[in-house]
N, C-alpha and C. Protein backbone atom coordinates (compact mmCIF):
# COMPACT_ATOMS: atom_id res chain seq x y z
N UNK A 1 0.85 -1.19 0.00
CA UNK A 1 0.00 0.00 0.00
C UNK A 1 0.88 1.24 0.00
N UNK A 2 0.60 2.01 -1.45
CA UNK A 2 1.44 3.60 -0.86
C UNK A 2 1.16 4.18 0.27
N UNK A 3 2.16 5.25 0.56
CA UNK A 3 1.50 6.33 1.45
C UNK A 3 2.50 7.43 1.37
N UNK A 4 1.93 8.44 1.29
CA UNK A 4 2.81 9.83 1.49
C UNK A 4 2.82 10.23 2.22
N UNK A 5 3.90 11.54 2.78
CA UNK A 5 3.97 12.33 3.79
C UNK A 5 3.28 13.74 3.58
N UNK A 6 2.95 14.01 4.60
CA UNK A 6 2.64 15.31 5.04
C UNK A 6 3.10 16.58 3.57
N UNK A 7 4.35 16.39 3.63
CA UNK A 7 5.24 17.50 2.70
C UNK A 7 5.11 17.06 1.30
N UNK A 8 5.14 16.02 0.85
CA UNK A 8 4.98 15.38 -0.16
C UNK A 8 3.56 15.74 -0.78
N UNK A 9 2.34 15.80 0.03
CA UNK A 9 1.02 16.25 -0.44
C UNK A 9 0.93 17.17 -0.68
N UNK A 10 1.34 18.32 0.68
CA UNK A 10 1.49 19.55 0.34
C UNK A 10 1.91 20.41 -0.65
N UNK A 11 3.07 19.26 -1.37
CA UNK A 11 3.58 19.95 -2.84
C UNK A 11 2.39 19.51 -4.01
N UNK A 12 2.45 18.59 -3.99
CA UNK A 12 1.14 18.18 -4.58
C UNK A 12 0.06 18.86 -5.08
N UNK A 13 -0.73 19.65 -3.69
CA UNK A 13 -1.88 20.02 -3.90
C UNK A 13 -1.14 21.89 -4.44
N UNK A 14 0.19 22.03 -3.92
CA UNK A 14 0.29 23.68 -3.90
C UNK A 14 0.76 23.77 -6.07
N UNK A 15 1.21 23.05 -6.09
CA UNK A 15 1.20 22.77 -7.70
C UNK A 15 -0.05 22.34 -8.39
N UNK A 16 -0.99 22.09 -7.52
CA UNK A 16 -2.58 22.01 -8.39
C UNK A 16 -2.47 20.58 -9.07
N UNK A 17 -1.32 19.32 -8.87
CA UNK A 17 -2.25 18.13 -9.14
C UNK A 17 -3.31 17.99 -8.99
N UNK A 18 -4.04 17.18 -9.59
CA UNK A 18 -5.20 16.32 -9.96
C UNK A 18 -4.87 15.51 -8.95
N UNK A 19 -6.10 15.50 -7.78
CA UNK A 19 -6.11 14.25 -6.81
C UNK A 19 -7.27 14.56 -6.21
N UNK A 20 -7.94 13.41 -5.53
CA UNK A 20 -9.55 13.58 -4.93
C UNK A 20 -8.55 12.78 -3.28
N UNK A 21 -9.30 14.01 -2.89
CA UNK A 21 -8.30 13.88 -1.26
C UNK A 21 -9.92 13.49 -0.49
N UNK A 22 -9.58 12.29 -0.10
CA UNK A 22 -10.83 11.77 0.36
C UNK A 22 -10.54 11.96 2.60
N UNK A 23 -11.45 12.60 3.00
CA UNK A 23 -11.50 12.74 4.64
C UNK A 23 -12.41 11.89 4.85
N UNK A 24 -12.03 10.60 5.56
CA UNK A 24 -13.07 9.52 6.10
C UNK A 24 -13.28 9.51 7.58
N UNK A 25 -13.23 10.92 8.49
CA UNK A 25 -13.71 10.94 10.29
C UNK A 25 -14.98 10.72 9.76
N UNK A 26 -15.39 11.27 10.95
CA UNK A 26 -16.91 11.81 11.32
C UNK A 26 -17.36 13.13 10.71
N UNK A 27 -18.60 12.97 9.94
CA UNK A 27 -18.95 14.43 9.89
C UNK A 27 -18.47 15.61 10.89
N UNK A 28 -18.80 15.33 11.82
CA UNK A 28 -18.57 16.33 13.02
C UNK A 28 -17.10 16.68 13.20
N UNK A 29 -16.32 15.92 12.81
CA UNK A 29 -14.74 16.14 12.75
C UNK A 29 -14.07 16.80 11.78
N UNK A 30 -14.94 16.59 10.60
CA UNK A 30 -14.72 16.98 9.03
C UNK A 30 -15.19 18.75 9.16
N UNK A 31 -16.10 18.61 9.37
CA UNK A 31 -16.70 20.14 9.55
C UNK A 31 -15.83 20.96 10.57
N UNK A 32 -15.35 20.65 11.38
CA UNK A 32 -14.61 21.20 12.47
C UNK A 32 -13.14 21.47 11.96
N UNK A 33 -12.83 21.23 10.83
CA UNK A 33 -11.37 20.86 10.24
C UNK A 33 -11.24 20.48 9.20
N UNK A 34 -10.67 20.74 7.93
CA UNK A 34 -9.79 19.33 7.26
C UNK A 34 -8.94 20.00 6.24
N UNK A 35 -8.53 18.99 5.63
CA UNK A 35 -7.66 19.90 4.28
C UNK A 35 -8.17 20.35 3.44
N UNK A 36 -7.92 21.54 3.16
CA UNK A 36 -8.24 22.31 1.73
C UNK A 36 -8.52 21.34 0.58
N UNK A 37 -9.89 21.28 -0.24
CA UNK A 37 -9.99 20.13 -1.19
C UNK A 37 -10.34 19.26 -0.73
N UNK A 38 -10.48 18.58 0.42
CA UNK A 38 -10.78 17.47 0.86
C UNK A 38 -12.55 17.17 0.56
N UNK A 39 -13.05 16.03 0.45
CA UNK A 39 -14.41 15.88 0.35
C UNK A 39 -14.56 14.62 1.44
N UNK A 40 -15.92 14.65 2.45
CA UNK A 40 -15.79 13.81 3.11
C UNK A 40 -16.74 12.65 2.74
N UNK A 41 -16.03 11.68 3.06
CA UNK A 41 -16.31 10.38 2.87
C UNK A 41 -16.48 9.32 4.42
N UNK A 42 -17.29 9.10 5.10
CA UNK A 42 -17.09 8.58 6.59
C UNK A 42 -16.90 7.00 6.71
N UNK A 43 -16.03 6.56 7.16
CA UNK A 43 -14.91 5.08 7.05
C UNK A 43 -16.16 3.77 6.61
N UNK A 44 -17.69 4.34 7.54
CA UNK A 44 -18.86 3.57 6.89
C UNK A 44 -19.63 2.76 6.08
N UNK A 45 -18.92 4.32 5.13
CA UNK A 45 -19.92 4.49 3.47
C UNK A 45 -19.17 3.69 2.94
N UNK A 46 -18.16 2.63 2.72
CA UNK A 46 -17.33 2.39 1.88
C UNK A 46 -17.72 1.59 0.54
N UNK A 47 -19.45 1.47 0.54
CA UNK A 47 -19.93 0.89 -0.65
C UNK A 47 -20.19 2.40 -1.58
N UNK A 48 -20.31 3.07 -0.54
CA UNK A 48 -20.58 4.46 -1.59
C UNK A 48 -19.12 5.48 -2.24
N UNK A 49 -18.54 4.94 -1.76
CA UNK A 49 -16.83 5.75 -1.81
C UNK A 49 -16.90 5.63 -3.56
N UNK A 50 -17.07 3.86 -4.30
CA UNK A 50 -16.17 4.16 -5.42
C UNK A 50 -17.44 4.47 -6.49
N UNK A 51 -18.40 4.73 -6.52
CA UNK A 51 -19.38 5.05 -7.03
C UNK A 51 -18.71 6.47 -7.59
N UNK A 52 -18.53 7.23 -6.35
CA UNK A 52 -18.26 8.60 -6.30
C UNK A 52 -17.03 9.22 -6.72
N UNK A 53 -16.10 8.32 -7.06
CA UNK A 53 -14.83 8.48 -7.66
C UNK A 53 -14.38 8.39 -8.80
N UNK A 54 -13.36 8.59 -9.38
CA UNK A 54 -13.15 9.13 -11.05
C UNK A 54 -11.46 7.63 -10.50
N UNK A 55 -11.82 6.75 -11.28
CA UNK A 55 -10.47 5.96 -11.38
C UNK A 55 -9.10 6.67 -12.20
N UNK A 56 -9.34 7.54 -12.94
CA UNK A 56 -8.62 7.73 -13.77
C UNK A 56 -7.58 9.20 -12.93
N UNK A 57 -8.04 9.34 -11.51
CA UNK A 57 -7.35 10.41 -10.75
C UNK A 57 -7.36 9.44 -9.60
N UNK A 58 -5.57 9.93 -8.91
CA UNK A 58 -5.21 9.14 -8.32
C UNK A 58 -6.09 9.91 -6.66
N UNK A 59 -6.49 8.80 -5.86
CA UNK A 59 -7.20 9.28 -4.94
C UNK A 59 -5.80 9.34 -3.46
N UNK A 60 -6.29 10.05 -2.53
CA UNK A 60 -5.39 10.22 -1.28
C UNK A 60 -6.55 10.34 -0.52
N UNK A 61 -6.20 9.64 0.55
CA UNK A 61 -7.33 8.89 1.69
C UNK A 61 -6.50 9.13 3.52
N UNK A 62 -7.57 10.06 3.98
CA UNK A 62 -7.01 10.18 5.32
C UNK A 62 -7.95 9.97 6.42
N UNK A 63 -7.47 9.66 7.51
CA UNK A 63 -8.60 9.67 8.88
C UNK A 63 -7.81 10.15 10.17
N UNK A 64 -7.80 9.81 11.16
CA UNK A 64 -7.24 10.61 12.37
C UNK A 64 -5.71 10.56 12.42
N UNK A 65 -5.63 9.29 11.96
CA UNK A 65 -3.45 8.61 12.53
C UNK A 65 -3.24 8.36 11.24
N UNK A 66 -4.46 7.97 10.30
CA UNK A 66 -3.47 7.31 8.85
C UNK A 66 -3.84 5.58 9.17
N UNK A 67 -4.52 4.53 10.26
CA UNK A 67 -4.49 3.73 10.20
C UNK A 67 -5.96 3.16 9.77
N UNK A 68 -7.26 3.58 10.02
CA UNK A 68 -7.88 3.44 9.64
C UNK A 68 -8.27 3.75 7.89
N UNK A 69 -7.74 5.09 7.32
CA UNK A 69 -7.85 4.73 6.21
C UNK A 69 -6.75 3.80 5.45
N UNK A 70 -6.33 2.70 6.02
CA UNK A 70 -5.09 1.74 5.10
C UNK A 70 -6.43 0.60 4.70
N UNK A 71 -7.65 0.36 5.84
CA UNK A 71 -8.43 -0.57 5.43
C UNK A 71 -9.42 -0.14 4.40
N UNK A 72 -9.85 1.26 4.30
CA UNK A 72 -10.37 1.75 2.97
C UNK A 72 -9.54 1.89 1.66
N UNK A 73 -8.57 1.94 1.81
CA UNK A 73 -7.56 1.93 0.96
C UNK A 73 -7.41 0.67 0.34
N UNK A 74 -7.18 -0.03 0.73
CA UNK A 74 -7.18 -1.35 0.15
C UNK A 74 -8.51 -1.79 -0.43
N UNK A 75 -9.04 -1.71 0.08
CA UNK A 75 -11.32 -1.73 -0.31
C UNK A 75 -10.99 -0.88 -1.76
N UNK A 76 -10.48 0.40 -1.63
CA UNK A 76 -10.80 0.98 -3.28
C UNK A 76 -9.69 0.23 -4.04
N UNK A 77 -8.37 0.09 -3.73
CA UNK A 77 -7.18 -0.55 -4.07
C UNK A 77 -8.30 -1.94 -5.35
N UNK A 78 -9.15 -3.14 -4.17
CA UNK A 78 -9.61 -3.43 -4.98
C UNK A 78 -10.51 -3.71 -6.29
N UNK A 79 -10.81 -2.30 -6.14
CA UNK A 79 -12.19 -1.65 -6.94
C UNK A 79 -11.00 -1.25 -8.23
N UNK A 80 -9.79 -1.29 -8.12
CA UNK A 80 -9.04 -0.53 -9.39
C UNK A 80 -8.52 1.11 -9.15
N UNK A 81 -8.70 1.52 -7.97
CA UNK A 81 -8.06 2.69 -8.09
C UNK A 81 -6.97 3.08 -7.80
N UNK A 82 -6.09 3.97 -7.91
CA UNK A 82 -4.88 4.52 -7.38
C UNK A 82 -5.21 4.87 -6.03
N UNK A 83 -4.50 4.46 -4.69
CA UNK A 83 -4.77 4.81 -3.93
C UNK A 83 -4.05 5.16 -2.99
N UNK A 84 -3.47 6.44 -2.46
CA UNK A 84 -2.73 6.38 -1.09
C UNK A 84 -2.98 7.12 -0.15
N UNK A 85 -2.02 6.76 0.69
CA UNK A 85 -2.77 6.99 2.08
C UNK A 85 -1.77 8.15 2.78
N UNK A 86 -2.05 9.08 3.77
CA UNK A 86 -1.13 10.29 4.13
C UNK A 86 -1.34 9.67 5.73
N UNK A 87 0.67 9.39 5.80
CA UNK A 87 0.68 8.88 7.11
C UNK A 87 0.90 9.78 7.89
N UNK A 88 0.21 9.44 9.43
CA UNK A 88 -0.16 9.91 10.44
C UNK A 88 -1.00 10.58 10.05
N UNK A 89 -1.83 11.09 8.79
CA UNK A 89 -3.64 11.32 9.48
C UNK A 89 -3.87 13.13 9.27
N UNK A 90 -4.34 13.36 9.80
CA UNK A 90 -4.89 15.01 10.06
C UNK A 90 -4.30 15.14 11.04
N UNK A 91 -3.53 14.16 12.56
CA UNK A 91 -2.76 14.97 13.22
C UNK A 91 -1.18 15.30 12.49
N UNK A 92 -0.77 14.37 11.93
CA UNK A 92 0.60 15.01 11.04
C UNK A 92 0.29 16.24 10.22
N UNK A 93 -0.85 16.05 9.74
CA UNK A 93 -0.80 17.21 9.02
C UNK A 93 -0.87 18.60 10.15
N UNK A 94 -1.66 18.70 10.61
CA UNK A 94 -1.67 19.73 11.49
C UNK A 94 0.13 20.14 12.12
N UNK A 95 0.08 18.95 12.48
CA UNK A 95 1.73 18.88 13.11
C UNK A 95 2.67 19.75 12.59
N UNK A 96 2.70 19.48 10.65
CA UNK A 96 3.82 19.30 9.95
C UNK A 96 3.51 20.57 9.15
N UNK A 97 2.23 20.79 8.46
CA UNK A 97 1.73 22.11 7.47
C UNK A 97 0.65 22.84 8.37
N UNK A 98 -0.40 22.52 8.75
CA UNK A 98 -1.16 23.54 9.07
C UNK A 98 -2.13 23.66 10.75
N UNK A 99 -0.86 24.15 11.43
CA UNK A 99 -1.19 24.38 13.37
C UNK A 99 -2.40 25.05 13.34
N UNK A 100 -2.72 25.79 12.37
CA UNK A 100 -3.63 26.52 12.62
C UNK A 100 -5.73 25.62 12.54
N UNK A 101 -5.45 24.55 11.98
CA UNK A 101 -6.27 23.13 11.87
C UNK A 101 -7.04 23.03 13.03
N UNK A 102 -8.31 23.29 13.36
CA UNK A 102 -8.89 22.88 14.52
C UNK A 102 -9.43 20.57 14.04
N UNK A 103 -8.89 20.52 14.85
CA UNK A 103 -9.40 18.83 15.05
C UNK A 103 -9.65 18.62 16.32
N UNK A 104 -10.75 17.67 16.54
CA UNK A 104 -11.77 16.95 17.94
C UNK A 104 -10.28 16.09 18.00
């Protein structure tokens, strides 16, 4: 399973790749926080995730630490998509790019 870092996305998204940055908390966590671009998806729905996705753009999948989305990841992994995962979660990110991030 891929996974990127924190800094690695950040270049990513600040160069305007093409990527569907999927947030799988809780509504209530998502709204309170998340990354710029992000669309939420809750760890749940995962019959509804690839419906909603474009295979042909590589997807990036996060949740609190980075460990829960490795099991959605693999779920779209087998649906055919590009998929990786940003380790340690929305707290690295906060950590590493953006303190200013409110997260529950």
């Amino acid at each position: 399973m891929k996974t990127i870092t924190t800094q690695a996305l950040k270049e990513l998204l600040d160069k305007g790749t093409p990527v569907q940055l999927i947030d799988q908390r809780t509504s209530r966590e998502y709204d309170n926080g998340h990354i710029d671009g992000a669309v939420h998806h809750f760890k749940d729905d995962l019959e509804a995730i690839p419906d909603s996705l474009k295979k042909d753009i590589p997807v990036i999948i996060y949740c609190i630490y980075g460990i829960k989305s490795k099991n959605t990841a693999a779920i779209l992994e087998e649906n055919g998509f590009d998929v990786t995962v940003l380790e340690g979660g929305i707290y690295q990110w906060k950590k590493d790019v953006d303190s200013s991030l409110f997260i529950l």
